[in-house]
Protein backbone atom coordinates (compact mmCIF):
# COMPACT_ATOMS: atom_id res chain seq x y z
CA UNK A 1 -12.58 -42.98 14.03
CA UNK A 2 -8.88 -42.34 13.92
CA UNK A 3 -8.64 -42.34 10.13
CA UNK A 4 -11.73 -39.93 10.02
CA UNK A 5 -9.62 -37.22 11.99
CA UNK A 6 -6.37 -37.33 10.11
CA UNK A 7 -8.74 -36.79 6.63
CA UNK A 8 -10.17 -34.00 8.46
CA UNK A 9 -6.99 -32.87 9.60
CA UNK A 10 -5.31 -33.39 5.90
CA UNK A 11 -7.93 -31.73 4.48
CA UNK A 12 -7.57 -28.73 6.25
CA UNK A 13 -4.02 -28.43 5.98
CA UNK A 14 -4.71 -28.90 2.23
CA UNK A 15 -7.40 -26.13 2.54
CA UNK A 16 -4.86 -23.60 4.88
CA UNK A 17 -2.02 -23.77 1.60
CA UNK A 18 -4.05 -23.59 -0.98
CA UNK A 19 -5.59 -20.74 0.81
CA UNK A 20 -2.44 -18.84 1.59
CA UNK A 21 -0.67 -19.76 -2.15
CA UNK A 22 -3.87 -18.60 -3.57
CA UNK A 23 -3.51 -15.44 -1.07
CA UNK A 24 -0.08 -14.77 -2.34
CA UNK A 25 -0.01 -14.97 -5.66
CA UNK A 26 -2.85 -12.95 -6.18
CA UNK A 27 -2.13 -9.40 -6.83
CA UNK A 28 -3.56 -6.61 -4.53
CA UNK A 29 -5.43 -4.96 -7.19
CA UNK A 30 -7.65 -8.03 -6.91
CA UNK A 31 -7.92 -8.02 -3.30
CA UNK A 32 -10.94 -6.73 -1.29
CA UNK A 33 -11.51 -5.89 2.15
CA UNK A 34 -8.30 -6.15 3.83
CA UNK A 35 -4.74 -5.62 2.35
CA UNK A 36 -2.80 -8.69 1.71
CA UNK A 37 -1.26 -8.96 4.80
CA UNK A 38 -4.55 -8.75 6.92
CA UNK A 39 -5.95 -11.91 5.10
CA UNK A 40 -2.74 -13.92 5.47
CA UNK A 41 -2.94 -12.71 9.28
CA UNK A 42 -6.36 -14.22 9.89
CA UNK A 43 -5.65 -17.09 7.31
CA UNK A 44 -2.39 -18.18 9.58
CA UNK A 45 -4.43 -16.96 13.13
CA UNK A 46 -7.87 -18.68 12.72
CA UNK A 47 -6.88 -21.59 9.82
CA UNK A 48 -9.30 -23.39 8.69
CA UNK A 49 -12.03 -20.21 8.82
CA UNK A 50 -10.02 -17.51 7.62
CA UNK A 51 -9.63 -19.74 4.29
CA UNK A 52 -12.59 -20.02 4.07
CA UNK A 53 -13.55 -16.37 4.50
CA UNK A 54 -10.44 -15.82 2.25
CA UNK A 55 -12.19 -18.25 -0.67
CA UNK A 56 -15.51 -16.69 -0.03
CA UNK A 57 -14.58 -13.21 0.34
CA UNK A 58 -11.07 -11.70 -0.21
CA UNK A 59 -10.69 -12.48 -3.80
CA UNK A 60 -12.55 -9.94 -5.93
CA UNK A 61 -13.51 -10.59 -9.33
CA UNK A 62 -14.00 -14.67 -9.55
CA UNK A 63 -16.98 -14.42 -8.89
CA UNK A 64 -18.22 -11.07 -9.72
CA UNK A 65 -17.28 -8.89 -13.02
CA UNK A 66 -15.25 -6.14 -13.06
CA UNK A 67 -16.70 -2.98 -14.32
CA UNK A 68 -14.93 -1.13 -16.61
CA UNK A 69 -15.74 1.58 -18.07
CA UNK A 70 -15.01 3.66 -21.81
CA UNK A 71 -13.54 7.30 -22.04
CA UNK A 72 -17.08 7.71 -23.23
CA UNK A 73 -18.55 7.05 -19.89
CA UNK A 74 -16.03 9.96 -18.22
CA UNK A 75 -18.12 13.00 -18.15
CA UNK A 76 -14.84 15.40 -18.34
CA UNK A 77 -13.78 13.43 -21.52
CA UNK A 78 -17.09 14.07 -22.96
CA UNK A 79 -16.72 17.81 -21.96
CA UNK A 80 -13.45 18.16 -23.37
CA UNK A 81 -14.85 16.01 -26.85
CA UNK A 82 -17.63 18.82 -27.21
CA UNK A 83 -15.53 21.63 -26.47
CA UNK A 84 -12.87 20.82 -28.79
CA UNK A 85 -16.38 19.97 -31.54
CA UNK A 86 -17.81 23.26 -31.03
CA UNK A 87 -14.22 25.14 -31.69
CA UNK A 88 -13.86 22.96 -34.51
CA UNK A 89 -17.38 24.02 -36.15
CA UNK A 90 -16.93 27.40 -35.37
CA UNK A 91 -13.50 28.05 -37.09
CA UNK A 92 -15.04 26.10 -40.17
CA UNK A 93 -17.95 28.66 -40.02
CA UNK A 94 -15.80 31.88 -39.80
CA UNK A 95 -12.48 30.95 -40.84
CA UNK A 96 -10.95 34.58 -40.93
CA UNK A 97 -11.67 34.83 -36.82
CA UNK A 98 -9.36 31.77 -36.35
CA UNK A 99 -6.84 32.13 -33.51
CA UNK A 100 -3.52 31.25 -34.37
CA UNK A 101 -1.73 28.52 -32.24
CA UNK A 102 1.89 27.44 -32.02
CA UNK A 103 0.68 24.32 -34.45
CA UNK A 104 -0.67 27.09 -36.91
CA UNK A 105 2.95 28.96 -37.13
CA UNK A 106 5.19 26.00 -38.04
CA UNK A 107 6.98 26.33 -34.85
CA UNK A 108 8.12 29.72 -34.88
């Protein structure tokens, strides 16, 4: 019975710092939930659940995929693409109603 214990015991502690290593090194962009010193908090104050919680929970994007998205998805870059289209196709249709820019005078 005694030997049962300390594995228990060992494999907590084992559990506890690979928890809070884990905890540490991982950068905060990658953290959910709580900042980075709330989960070491309730990994040091309630061991052996808090790394589990930590495992289960805290670390975002083991287990699910980050979404990322294109310019093409940002509905101001989109706006900005068509406006800058339509000017485009409507100095190549009337090129004498062009508006000179600062690019247009050679830096005058």
């Amino acid at each position: 019975m005694g030997r049962l214990l300390w594995a228990g015991v060992l494999l907590a502690v084992i559990l506890i710092i690979y928890a809070l290593v884990d905890l540490i090194r991982t950068p905060h962009s990658r953290i959910q939930g709580l900042p980075k010193w709330g989960w070491i908090v309730i990994v040091a104050a309630v061991p052996v659940v808090g790394a589990i919680l930590w495992i289960a929970y805290g670390r975002y994007g083991y287990r699910k995929k980050i979404e990322t998205h294109g310019p093409d998805d940002d509905p101001s870059f989109l706006r900005k693409i068509d406006d800058e289209l339509r000017r485009i196709a409507d100095e190549l249709k009337d090129p004498d109603r062009h508006e000179p820019n600062e690019e247009d005078e050679g830096g005058k």
